[in-house]
Protein backbone atom coordinates (compact mmCIF):
# COMPACT_ATOMS: atom_id res chain seq x y z
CA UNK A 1 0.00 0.00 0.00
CA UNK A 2 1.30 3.28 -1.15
CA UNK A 3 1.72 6.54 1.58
CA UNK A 4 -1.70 7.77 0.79
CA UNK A 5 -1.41 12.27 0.00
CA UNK A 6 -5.35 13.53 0.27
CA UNK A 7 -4.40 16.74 -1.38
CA UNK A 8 -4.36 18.76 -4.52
CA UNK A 9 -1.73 18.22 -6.90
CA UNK A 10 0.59 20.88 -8.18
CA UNK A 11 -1.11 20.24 -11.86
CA UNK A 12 -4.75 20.27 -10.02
CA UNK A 13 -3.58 23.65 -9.03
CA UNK A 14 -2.51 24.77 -12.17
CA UNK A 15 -6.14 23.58 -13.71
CA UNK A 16 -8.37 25.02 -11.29
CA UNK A 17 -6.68 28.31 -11.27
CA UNK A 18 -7.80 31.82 -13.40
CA UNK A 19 -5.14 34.12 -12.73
CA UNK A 20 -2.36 32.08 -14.72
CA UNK A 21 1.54 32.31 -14.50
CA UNK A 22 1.25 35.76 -14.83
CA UNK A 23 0.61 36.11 -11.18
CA UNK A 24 3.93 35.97 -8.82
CA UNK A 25 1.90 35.36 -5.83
CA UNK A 26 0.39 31.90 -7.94
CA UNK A 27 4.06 30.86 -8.28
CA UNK A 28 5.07 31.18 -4.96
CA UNK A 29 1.89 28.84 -3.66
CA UNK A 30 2.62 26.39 -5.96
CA UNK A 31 6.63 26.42 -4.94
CA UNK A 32 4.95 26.37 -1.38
CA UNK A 33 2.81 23.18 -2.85
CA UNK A 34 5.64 21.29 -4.18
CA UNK A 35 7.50 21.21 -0.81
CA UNK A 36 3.81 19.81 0.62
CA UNK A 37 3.60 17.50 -1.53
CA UNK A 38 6.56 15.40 -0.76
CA UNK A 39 7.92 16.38 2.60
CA UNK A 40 4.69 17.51 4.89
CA UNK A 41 4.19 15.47 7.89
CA UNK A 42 2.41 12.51 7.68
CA UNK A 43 0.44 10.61 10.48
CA UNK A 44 2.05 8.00 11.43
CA UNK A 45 -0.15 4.41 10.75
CA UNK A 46 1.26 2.73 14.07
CA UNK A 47 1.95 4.12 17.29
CA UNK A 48 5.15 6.46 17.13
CA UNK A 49 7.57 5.49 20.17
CA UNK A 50 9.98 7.68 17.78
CA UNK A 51 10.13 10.95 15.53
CA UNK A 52 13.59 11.01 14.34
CA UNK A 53 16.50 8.66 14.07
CA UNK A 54 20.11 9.82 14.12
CA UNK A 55 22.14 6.68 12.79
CA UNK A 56 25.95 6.42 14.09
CA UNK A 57 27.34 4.39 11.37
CA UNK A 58 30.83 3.08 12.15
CA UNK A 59 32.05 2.03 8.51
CA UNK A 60 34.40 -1.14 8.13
CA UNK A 61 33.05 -3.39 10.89
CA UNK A 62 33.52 -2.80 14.26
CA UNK A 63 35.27 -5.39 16.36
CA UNK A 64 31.63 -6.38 18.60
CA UNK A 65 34.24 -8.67 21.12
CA UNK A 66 36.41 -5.87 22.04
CA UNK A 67 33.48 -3.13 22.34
CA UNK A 68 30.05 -4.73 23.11
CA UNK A 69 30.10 -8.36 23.56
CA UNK A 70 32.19 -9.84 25.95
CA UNK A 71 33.35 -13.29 25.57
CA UNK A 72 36.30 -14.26 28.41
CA UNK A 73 38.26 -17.00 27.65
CA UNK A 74 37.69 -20.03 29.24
CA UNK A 75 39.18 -23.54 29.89
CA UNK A 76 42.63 -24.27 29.18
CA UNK A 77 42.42 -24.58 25.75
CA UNK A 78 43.25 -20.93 24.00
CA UNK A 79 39.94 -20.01 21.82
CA UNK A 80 39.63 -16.45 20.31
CA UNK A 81 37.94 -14.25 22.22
CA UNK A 82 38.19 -10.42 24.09
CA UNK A 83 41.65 -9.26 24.02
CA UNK A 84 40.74 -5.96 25.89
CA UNK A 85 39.21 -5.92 29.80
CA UNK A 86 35.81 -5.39 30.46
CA UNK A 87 33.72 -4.31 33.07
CA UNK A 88 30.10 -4.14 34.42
CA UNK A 89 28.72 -0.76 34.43
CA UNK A 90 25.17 0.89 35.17
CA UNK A 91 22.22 -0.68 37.38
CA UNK A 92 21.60 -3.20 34.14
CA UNK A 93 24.94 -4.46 34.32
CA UNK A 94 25.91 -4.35 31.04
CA UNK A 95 29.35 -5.19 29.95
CA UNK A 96 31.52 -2.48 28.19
CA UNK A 97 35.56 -2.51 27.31
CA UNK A 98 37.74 -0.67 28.77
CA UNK A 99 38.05 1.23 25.35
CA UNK A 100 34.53 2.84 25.82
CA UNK A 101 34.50 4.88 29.53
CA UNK A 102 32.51 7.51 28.61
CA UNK A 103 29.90 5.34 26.85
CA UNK A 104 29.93 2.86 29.36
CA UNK A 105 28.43 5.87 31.69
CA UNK A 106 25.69 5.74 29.93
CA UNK A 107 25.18 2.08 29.43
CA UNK A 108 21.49 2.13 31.02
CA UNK A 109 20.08 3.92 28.09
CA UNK A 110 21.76 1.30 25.81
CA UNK A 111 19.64 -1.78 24.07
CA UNK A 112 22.28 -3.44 22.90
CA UNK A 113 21.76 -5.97 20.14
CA UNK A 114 24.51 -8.59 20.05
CA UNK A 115 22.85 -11.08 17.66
CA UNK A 116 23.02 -9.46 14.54
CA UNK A 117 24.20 -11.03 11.24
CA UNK A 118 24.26 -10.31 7.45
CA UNK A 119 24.25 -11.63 4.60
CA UNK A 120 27.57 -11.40 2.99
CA UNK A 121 31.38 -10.40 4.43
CA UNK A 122 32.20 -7.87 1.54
CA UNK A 123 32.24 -4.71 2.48
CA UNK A 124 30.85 -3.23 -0.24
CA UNK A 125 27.93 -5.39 -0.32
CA UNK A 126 26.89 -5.34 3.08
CA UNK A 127 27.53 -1.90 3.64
CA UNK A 128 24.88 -1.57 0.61
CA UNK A 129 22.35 -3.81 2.27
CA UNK A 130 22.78 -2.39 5.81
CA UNK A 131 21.56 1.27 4.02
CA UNK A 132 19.34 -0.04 1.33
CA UNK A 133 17.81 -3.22 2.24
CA UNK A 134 19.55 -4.56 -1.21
CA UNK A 135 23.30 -6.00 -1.44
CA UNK A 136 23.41 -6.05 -5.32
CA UNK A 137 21.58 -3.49 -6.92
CA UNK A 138 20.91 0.39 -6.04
CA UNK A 139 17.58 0.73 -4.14
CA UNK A 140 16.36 3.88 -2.13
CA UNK A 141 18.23 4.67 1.42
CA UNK A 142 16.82 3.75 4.75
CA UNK A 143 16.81 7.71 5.17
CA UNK A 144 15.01 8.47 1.90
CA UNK A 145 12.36 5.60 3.14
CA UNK A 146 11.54 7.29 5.82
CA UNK A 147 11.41 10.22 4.43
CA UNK A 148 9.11 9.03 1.97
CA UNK A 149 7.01 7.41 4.73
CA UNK A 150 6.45 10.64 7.49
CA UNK A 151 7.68 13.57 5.87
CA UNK A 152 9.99 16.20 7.65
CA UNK A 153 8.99 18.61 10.29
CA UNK A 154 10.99 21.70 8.67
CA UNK A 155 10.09 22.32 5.54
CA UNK A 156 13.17 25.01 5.15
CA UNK A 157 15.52 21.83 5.50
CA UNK A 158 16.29 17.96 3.53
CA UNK A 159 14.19 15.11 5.39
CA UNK A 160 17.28 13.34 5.71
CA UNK A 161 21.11 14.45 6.22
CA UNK A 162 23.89 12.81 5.75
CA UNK A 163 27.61 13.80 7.30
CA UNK A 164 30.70 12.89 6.05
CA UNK A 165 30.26 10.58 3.41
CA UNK A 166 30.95 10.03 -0.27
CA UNK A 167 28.52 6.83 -0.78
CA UNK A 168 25.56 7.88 -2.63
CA UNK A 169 24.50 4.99 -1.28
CA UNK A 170 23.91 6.42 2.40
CA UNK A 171 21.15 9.13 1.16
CA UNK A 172 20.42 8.29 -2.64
CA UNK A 173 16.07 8.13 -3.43
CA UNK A 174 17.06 5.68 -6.36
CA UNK A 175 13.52 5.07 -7.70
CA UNK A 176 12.01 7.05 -5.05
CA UNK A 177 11.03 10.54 -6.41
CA UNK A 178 14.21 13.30 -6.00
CA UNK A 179 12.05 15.24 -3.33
CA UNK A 180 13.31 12.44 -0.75
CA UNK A 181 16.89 12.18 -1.89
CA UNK A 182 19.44 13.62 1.17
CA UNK A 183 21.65 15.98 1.61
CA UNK A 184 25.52 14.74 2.01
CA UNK A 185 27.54 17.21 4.63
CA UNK A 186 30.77 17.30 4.25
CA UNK A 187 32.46 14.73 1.69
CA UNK A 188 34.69 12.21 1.71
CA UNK A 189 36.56 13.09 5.07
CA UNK A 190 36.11 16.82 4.42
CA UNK A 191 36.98 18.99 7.20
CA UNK A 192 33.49 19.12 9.30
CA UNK A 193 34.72 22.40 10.21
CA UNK A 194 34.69 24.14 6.77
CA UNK A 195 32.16 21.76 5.22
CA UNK A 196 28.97 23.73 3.85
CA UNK A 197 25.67 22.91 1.98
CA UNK A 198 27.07 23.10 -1.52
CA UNK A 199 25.78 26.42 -3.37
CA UNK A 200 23.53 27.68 -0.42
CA UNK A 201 25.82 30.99 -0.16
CA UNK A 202 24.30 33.86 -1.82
CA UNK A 203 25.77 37.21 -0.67
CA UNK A 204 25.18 39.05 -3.97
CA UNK A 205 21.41 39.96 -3.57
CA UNK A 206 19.63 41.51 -0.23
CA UNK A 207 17.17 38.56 0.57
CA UNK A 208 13.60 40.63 -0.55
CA UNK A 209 15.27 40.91 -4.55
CA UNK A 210 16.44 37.39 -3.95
CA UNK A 211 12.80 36.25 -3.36
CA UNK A 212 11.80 38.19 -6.42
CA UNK A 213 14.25 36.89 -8.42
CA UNK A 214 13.50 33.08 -7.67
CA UNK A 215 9.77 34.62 -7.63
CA UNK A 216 10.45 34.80 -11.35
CA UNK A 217 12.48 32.02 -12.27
CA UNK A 218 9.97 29.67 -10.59
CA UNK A 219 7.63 31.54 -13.07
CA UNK A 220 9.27 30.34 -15.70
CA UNK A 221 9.75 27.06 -14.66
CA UNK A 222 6.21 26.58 -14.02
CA UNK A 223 5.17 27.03 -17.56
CA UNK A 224 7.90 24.92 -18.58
CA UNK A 225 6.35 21.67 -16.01
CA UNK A 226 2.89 22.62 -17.73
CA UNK A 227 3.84 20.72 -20.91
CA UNK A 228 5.66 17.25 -18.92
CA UNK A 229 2.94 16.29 -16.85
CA UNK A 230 4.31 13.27 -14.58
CA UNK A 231 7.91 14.71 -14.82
CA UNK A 232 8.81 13.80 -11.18
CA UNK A 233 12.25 15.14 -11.90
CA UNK A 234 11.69 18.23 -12.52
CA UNK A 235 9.25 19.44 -9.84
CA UNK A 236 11.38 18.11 -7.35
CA UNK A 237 13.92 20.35 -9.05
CA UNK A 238 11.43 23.09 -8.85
CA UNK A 239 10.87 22.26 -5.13
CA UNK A 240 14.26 22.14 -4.42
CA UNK A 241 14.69 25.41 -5.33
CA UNK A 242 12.45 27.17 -2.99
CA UNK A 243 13.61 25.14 -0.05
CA UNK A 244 17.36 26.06 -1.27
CA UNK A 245 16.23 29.66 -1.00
CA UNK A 246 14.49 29.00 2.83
CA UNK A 247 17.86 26.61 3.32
CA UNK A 248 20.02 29.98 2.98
CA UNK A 249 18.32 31.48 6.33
CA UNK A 250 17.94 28.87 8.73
CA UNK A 251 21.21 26.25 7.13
CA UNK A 252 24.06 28.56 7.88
CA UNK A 253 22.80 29.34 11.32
CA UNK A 254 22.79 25.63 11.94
CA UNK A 255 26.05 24.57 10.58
CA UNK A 256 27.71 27.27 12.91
CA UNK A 257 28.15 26.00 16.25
CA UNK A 258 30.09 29.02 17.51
CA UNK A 259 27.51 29.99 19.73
CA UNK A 260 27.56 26.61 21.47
CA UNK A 261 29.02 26.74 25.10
CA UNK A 262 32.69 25.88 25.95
CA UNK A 263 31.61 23.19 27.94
CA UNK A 264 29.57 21.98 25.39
CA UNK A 265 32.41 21.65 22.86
CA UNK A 266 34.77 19.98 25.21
CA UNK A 267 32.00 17.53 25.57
CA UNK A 268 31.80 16.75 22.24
CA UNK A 269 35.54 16.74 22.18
CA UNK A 270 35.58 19.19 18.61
CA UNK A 271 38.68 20.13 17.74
CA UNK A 272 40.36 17.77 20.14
CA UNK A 273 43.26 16.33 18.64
CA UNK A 274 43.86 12.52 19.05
CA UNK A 275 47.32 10.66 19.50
CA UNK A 276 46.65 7.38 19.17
CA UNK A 277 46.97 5.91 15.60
CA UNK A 278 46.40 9.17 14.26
CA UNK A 279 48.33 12.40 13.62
CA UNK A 280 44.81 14.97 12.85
CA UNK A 281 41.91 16.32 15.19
CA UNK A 282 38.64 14.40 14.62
CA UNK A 283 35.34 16.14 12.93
CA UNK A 284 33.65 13.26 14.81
CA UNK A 285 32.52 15.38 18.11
CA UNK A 286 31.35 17.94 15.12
CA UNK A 287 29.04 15.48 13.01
CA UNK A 288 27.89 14.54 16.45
CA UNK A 289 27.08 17.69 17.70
CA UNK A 290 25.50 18.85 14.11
CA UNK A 291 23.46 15.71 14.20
CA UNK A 292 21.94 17.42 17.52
CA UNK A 293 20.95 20.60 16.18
CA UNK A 294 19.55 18.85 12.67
CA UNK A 295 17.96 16.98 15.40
CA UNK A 296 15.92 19.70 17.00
CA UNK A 297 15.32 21.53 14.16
CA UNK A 298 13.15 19.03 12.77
CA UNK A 299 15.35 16.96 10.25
CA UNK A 300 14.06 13.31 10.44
CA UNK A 301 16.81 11.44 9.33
CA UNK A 302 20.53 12.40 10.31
CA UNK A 303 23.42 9.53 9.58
CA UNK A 304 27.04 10.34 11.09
CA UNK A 305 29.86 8.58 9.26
CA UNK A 306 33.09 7.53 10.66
CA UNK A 307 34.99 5.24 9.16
CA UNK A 308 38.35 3.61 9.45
CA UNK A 309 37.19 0.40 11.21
CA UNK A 310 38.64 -2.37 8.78
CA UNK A 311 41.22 -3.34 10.93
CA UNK A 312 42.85 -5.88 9.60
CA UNK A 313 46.54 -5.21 10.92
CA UNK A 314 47.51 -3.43 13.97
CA UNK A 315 43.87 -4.74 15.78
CA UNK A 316 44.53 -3.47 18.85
CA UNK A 317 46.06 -0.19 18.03
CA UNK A 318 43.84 0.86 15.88
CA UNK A 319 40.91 -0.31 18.08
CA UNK A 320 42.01 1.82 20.57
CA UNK A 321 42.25 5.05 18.39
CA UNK A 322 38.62 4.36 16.45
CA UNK A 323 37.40 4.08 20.28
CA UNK A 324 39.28 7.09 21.93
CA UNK A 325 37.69 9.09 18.59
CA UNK A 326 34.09 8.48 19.27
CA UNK A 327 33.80 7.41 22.65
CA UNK A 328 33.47 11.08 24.27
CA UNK A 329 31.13 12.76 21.68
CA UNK A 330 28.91 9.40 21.46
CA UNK A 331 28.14 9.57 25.44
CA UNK A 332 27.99 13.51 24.83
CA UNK A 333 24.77 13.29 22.52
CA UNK A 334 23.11 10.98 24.18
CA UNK A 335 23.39 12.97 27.45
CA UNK A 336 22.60 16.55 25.47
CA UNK A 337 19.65 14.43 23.69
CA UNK A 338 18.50 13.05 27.34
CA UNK A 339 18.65 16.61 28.89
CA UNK A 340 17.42 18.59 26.26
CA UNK A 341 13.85 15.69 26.64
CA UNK A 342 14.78 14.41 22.86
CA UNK A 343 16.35 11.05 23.76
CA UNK A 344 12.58 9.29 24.17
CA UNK A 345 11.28 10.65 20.52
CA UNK A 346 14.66 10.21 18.66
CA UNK A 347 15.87 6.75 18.14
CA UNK A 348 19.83 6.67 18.17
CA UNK A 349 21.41 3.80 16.16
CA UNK A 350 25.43 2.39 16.53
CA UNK A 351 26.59 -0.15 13.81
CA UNK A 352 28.51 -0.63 11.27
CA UNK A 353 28.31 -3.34 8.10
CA UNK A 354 29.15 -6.51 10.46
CA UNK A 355 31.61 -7.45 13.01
CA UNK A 356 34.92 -9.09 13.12
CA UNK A 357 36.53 -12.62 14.08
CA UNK A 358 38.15 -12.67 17.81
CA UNK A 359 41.98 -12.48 18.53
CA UNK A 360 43.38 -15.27 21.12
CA UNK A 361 44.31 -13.18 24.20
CA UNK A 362 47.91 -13.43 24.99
CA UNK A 363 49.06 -14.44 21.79
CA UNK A 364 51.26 -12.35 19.36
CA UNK A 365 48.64 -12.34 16.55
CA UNK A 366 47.27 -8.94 15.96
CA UNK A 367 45.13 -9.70 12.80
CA UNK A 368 40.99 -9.92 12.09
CA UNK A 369 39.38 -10.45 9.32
CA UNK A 370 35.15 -10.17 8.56
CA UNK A 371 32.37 -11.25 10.26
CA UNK A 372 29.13 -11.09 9.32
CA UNK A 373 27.70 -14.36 11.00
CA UNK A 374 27.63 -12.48 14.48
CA UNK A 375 28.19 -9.00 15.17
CA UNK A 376 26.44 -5.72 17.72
CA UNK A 377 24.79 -2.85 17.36
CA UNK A 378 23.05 -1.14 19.77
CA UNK A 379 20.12 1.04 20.30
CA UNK A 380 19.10 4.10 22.33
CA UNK A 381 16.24 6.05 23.15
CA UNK A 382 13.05 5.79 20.82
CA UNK A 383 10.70 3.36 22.25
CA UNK A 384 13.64 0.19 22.98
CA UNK A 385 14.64 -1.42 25.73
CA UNK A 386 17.17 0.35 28.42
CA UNK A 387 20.04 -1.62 30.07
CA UNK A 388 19.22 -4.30 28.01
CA UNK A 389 20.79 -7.13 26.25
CA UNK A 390 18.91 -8.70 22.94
CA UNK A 391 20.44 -12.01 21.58
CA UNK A 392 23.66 -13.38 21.89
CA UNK A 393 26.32 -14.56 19.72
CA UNK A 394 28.57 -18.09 20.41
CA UNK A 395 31.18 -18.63 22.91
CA UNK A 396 33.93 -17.62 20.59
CA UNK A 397 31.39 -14.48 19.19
CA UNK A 398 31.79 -16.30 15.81
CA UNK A 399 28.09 -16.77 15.05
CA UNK A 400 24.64 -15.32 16.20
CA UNK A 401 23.12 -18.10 18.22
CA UNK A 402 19.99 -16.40 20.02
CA UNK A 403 17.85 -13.42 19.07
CA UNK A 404 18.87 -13.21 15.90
CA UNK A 405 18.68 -9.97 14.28
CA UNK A 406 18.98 -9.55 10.18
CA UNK A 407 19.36 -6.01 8.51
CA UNK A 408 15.89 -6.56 7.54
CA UNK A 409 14.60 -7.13 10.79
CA UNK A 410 16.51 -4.20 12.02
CA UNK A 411 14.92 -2.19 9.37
CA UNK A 412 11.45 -3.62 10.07
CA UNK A 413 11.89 -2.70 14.07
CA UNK A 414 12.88 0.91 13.08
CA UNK A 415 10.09 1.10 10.78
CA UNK A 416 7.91 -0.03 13.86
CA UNK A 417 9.56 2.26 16.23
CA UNK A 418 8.71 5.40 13.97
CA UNK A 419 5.00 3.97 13.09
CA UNK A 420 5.42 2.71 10.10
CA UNK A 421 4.35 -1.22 8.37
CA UNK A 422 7.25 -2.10 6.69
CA UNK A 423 5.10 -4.53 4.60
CA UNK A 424 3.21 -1.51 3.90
CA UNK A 425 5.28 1.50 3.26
CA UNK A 426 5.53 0.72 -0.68
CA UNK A 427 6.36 2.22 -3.39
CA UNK A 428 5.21 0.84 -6.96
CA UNK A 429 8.55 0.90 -10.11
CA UNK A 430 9.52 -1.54 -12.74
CA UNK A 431 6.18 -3.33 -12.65
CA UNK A 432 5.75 -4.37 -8.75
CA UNK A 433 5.65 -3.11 -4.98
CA UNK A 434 9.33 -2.23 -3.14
CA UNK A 435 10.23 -1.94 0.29
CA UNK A 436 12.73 -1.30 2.27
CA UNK A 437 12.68 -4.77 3.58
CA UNK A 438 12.76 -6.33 0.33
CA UNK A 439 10.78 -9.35 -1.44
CA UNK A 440 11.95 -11.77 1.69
CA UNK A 441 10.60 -9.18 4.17
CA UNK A 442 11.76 -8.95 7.70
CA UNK A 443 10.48 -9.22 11.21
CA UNK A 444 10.06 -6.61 13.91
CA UNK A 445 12.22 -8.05 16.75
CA UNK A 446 9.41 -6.89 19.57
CA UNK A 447 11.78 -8.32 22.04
CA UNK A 448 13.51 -4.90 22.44
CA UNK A 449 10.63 -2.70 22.25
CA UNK A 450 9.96 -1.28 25.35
């Protein structure tokens, strides 16, 4: 079933009204209409435990033994396992390394998922289906479905962000129409500091000529949509326009964090420059910190890259510097989200692509490979579980043995979490239904709902 719109179309608009293009006031309702039509708010069809997710994706696998799920050696025989210590923290009693202190102090908002498993080791595939649903072939985001499914609650601003990547993967529509594509922040490792919306400076103009400028380029392009009827490409070009113009007021303001407290900035650690397998400062205590404001200012969908986590060589060093980077700011947003009351009604997801193969403690070997078979994530705020534990992997971590959690059914229980049927939020292209959990579906894993 398709995400039902019980409104006028832009062309319904253009029919039914006698003043023509002629009128700049007509143009800038049906600019107005365009943004409507894709990106208003929708009701939610389920209960909503959550508006908003902000996803925490930690690209290249993330070693679950040594961060989330503890597996002690045991017996005589050596057996891989957790080569760092670990320790019970919080009234749950959840077990963190000694690599995560600052997360670990805020352990009892965690639901931490340690039976998760994929479909394939390759990076590039599984990175593909944790976004899209789809290992194989292009398919719309996880941030453009949603989108697509509730709509944003700033209408000045993309329904979904993305920081720090160059995947078009993370925030492409695909066959979804443009209006719910995302907005990448920041490329490729780009300086969070000096990264910008690309193109949304526009100093030349005071802002009333700018308006009647656009007023008459929109004009224009108006009359050229009213010969392509069904041209979903360009109105959301024409859309994107007018919420480029309201994206020059409110995105700048956003994007500058200068007026953020000291305190606050040490608590996101920005600018703080790390030692440990790494020679530069880290933008990650930015993105996180950005991923806030997008957060309250009504952006639905906010994904904060950081990647570096293929360890292959040099486990533990490199372990230890991935951790040290995005340990502080991680515990820092989800204390600012707790005290600022938007940890219940945003939905804050860790994970990366799939997990790793265990070291033997106290040997010399300082090697992993890829796991998919049995790997963590973890959840936070949004409607799930706190100081809570949801499946379990093997004794050696190896393989997911209880709980089992698939990307799909990950996908399905977000979908749930925000109010959406995953079996229903469709879209019809190339002759049949889509979703975001694909032809083989997936399964809300109500164990962790709260």
């Amino acid at each position: 079933m398709n995400v039902s719109r019980n409104h006028f179309s832009r062309r319904e608009i253009l029919r039914r009204a006698s003043c023509g293009f002629g009128n700049l006031a007509l143009s800038a309702m049906l600019a107005e209409s365009a943004l409507a039509d894709g990106l208003r708010v929708r009701t939610s069809p389920l209960r909503a435990r959550a508006k908003r997710v902000i996803f925490l994706c930690m690209s290249g696998g993330p070693a679950h033994l040594d961060t989330f799920d503890y597996k002690p050696q045991q017996g005589k025989s050596p057996h891989a396992g957790s080569v760092f210590d670990f320790k019970r923290h919080g009234e749950s009693g959840l077990w963190v390394s000694e690599l995560l202190p600052e997360t670990a102090k805020h352990v009892d908002k965690l639901c931490v998922i340690n039976g998760m498993y994929a479909d394939t080791g390759n990076h590039a595939q599984s990175f593909l289906q944790l976004h899209t649903g789809e290992r194989l072939r292009p398919r719309p985001s996880m941030g453009a479905w949603i989108t697509y499914g509730l709509g944003t609650e700033n209408n000045s601003l993309p329904g979904m962000i993305s920081l720090n990547t160059a995947k078009p993967s993370v925030y492409s529509s695909a066959f979804l129409p443009p209006v719910y594509e995302g907005m990448p922040i920041g490329i490729n490792g780009e300086n969070m500091s000096k990264a910008t919306i690309p193109n949304i400076g526009s100093d030349h103009l005071a802002p009333a000529l700018k308006r009647k400028q656009l007023d008459f380029i929109q004009e224009m392009n108006h009359e050229h949509l009213a010969g392509r009827l069904h041209d979903a490409r360009l109105e959301s070009v024409i859309a994107s326009m007018e919420r480029g113009f309201r994206m020059q007021a409110i995105a700048p303001g956003l994007l500058d964090i200068s007026n953020e407290s000291p305190k606050t900035l040490e608590h996101y650690r920005v600018g703080r420059n790390y030692t440990v397998g790494t020679s530069r400062a880290s933008d990650f205590g930015r993105q996180c910190l950005l991923a806030r404001r997008f957060a309250e200012a009504g952006v639905r969908f906010i994904e904060v890259n950081h990647g570096s986590w293929d360890q292959h060589k040099s486990h533990r060093r490199d372990l230890r510097a991935n951790c040290e980077t995005t340990d502080a700011p991680i515990a820092a947003l989800l204390g600012d989200l707790e005290s600022r009351g938007l940890l219940d009604d945003t939905l804050v997801v860790w994970g990366g692509e799939f997990g790793r193969p265990g070291l033997v403690p106290g040997n010399k070997k300082d090697e992993t490979g890829h796991n998919p078979h049995g790997f963590t994530f973890w959840l936070a705020g949004g409607g799930v579980k706190r100081g809570y534990v949801h499946g379990s992997t093997d004794e050696t971590g190896a393989r997911a043995v209880e709980g089992k959690v698939h990307f799909r059914d990950l996908h399905a229980t977000i979908l749930h979490l925000l109010g959406l049927d995953h079996e229903k939020l469709t879209y019809h292209h190339a002759g049949r239904e889509h979703r975001l959990t694909g032809p083989k579906g997936g399964k809300v894993a109500t164990g962790l709902v709260a």
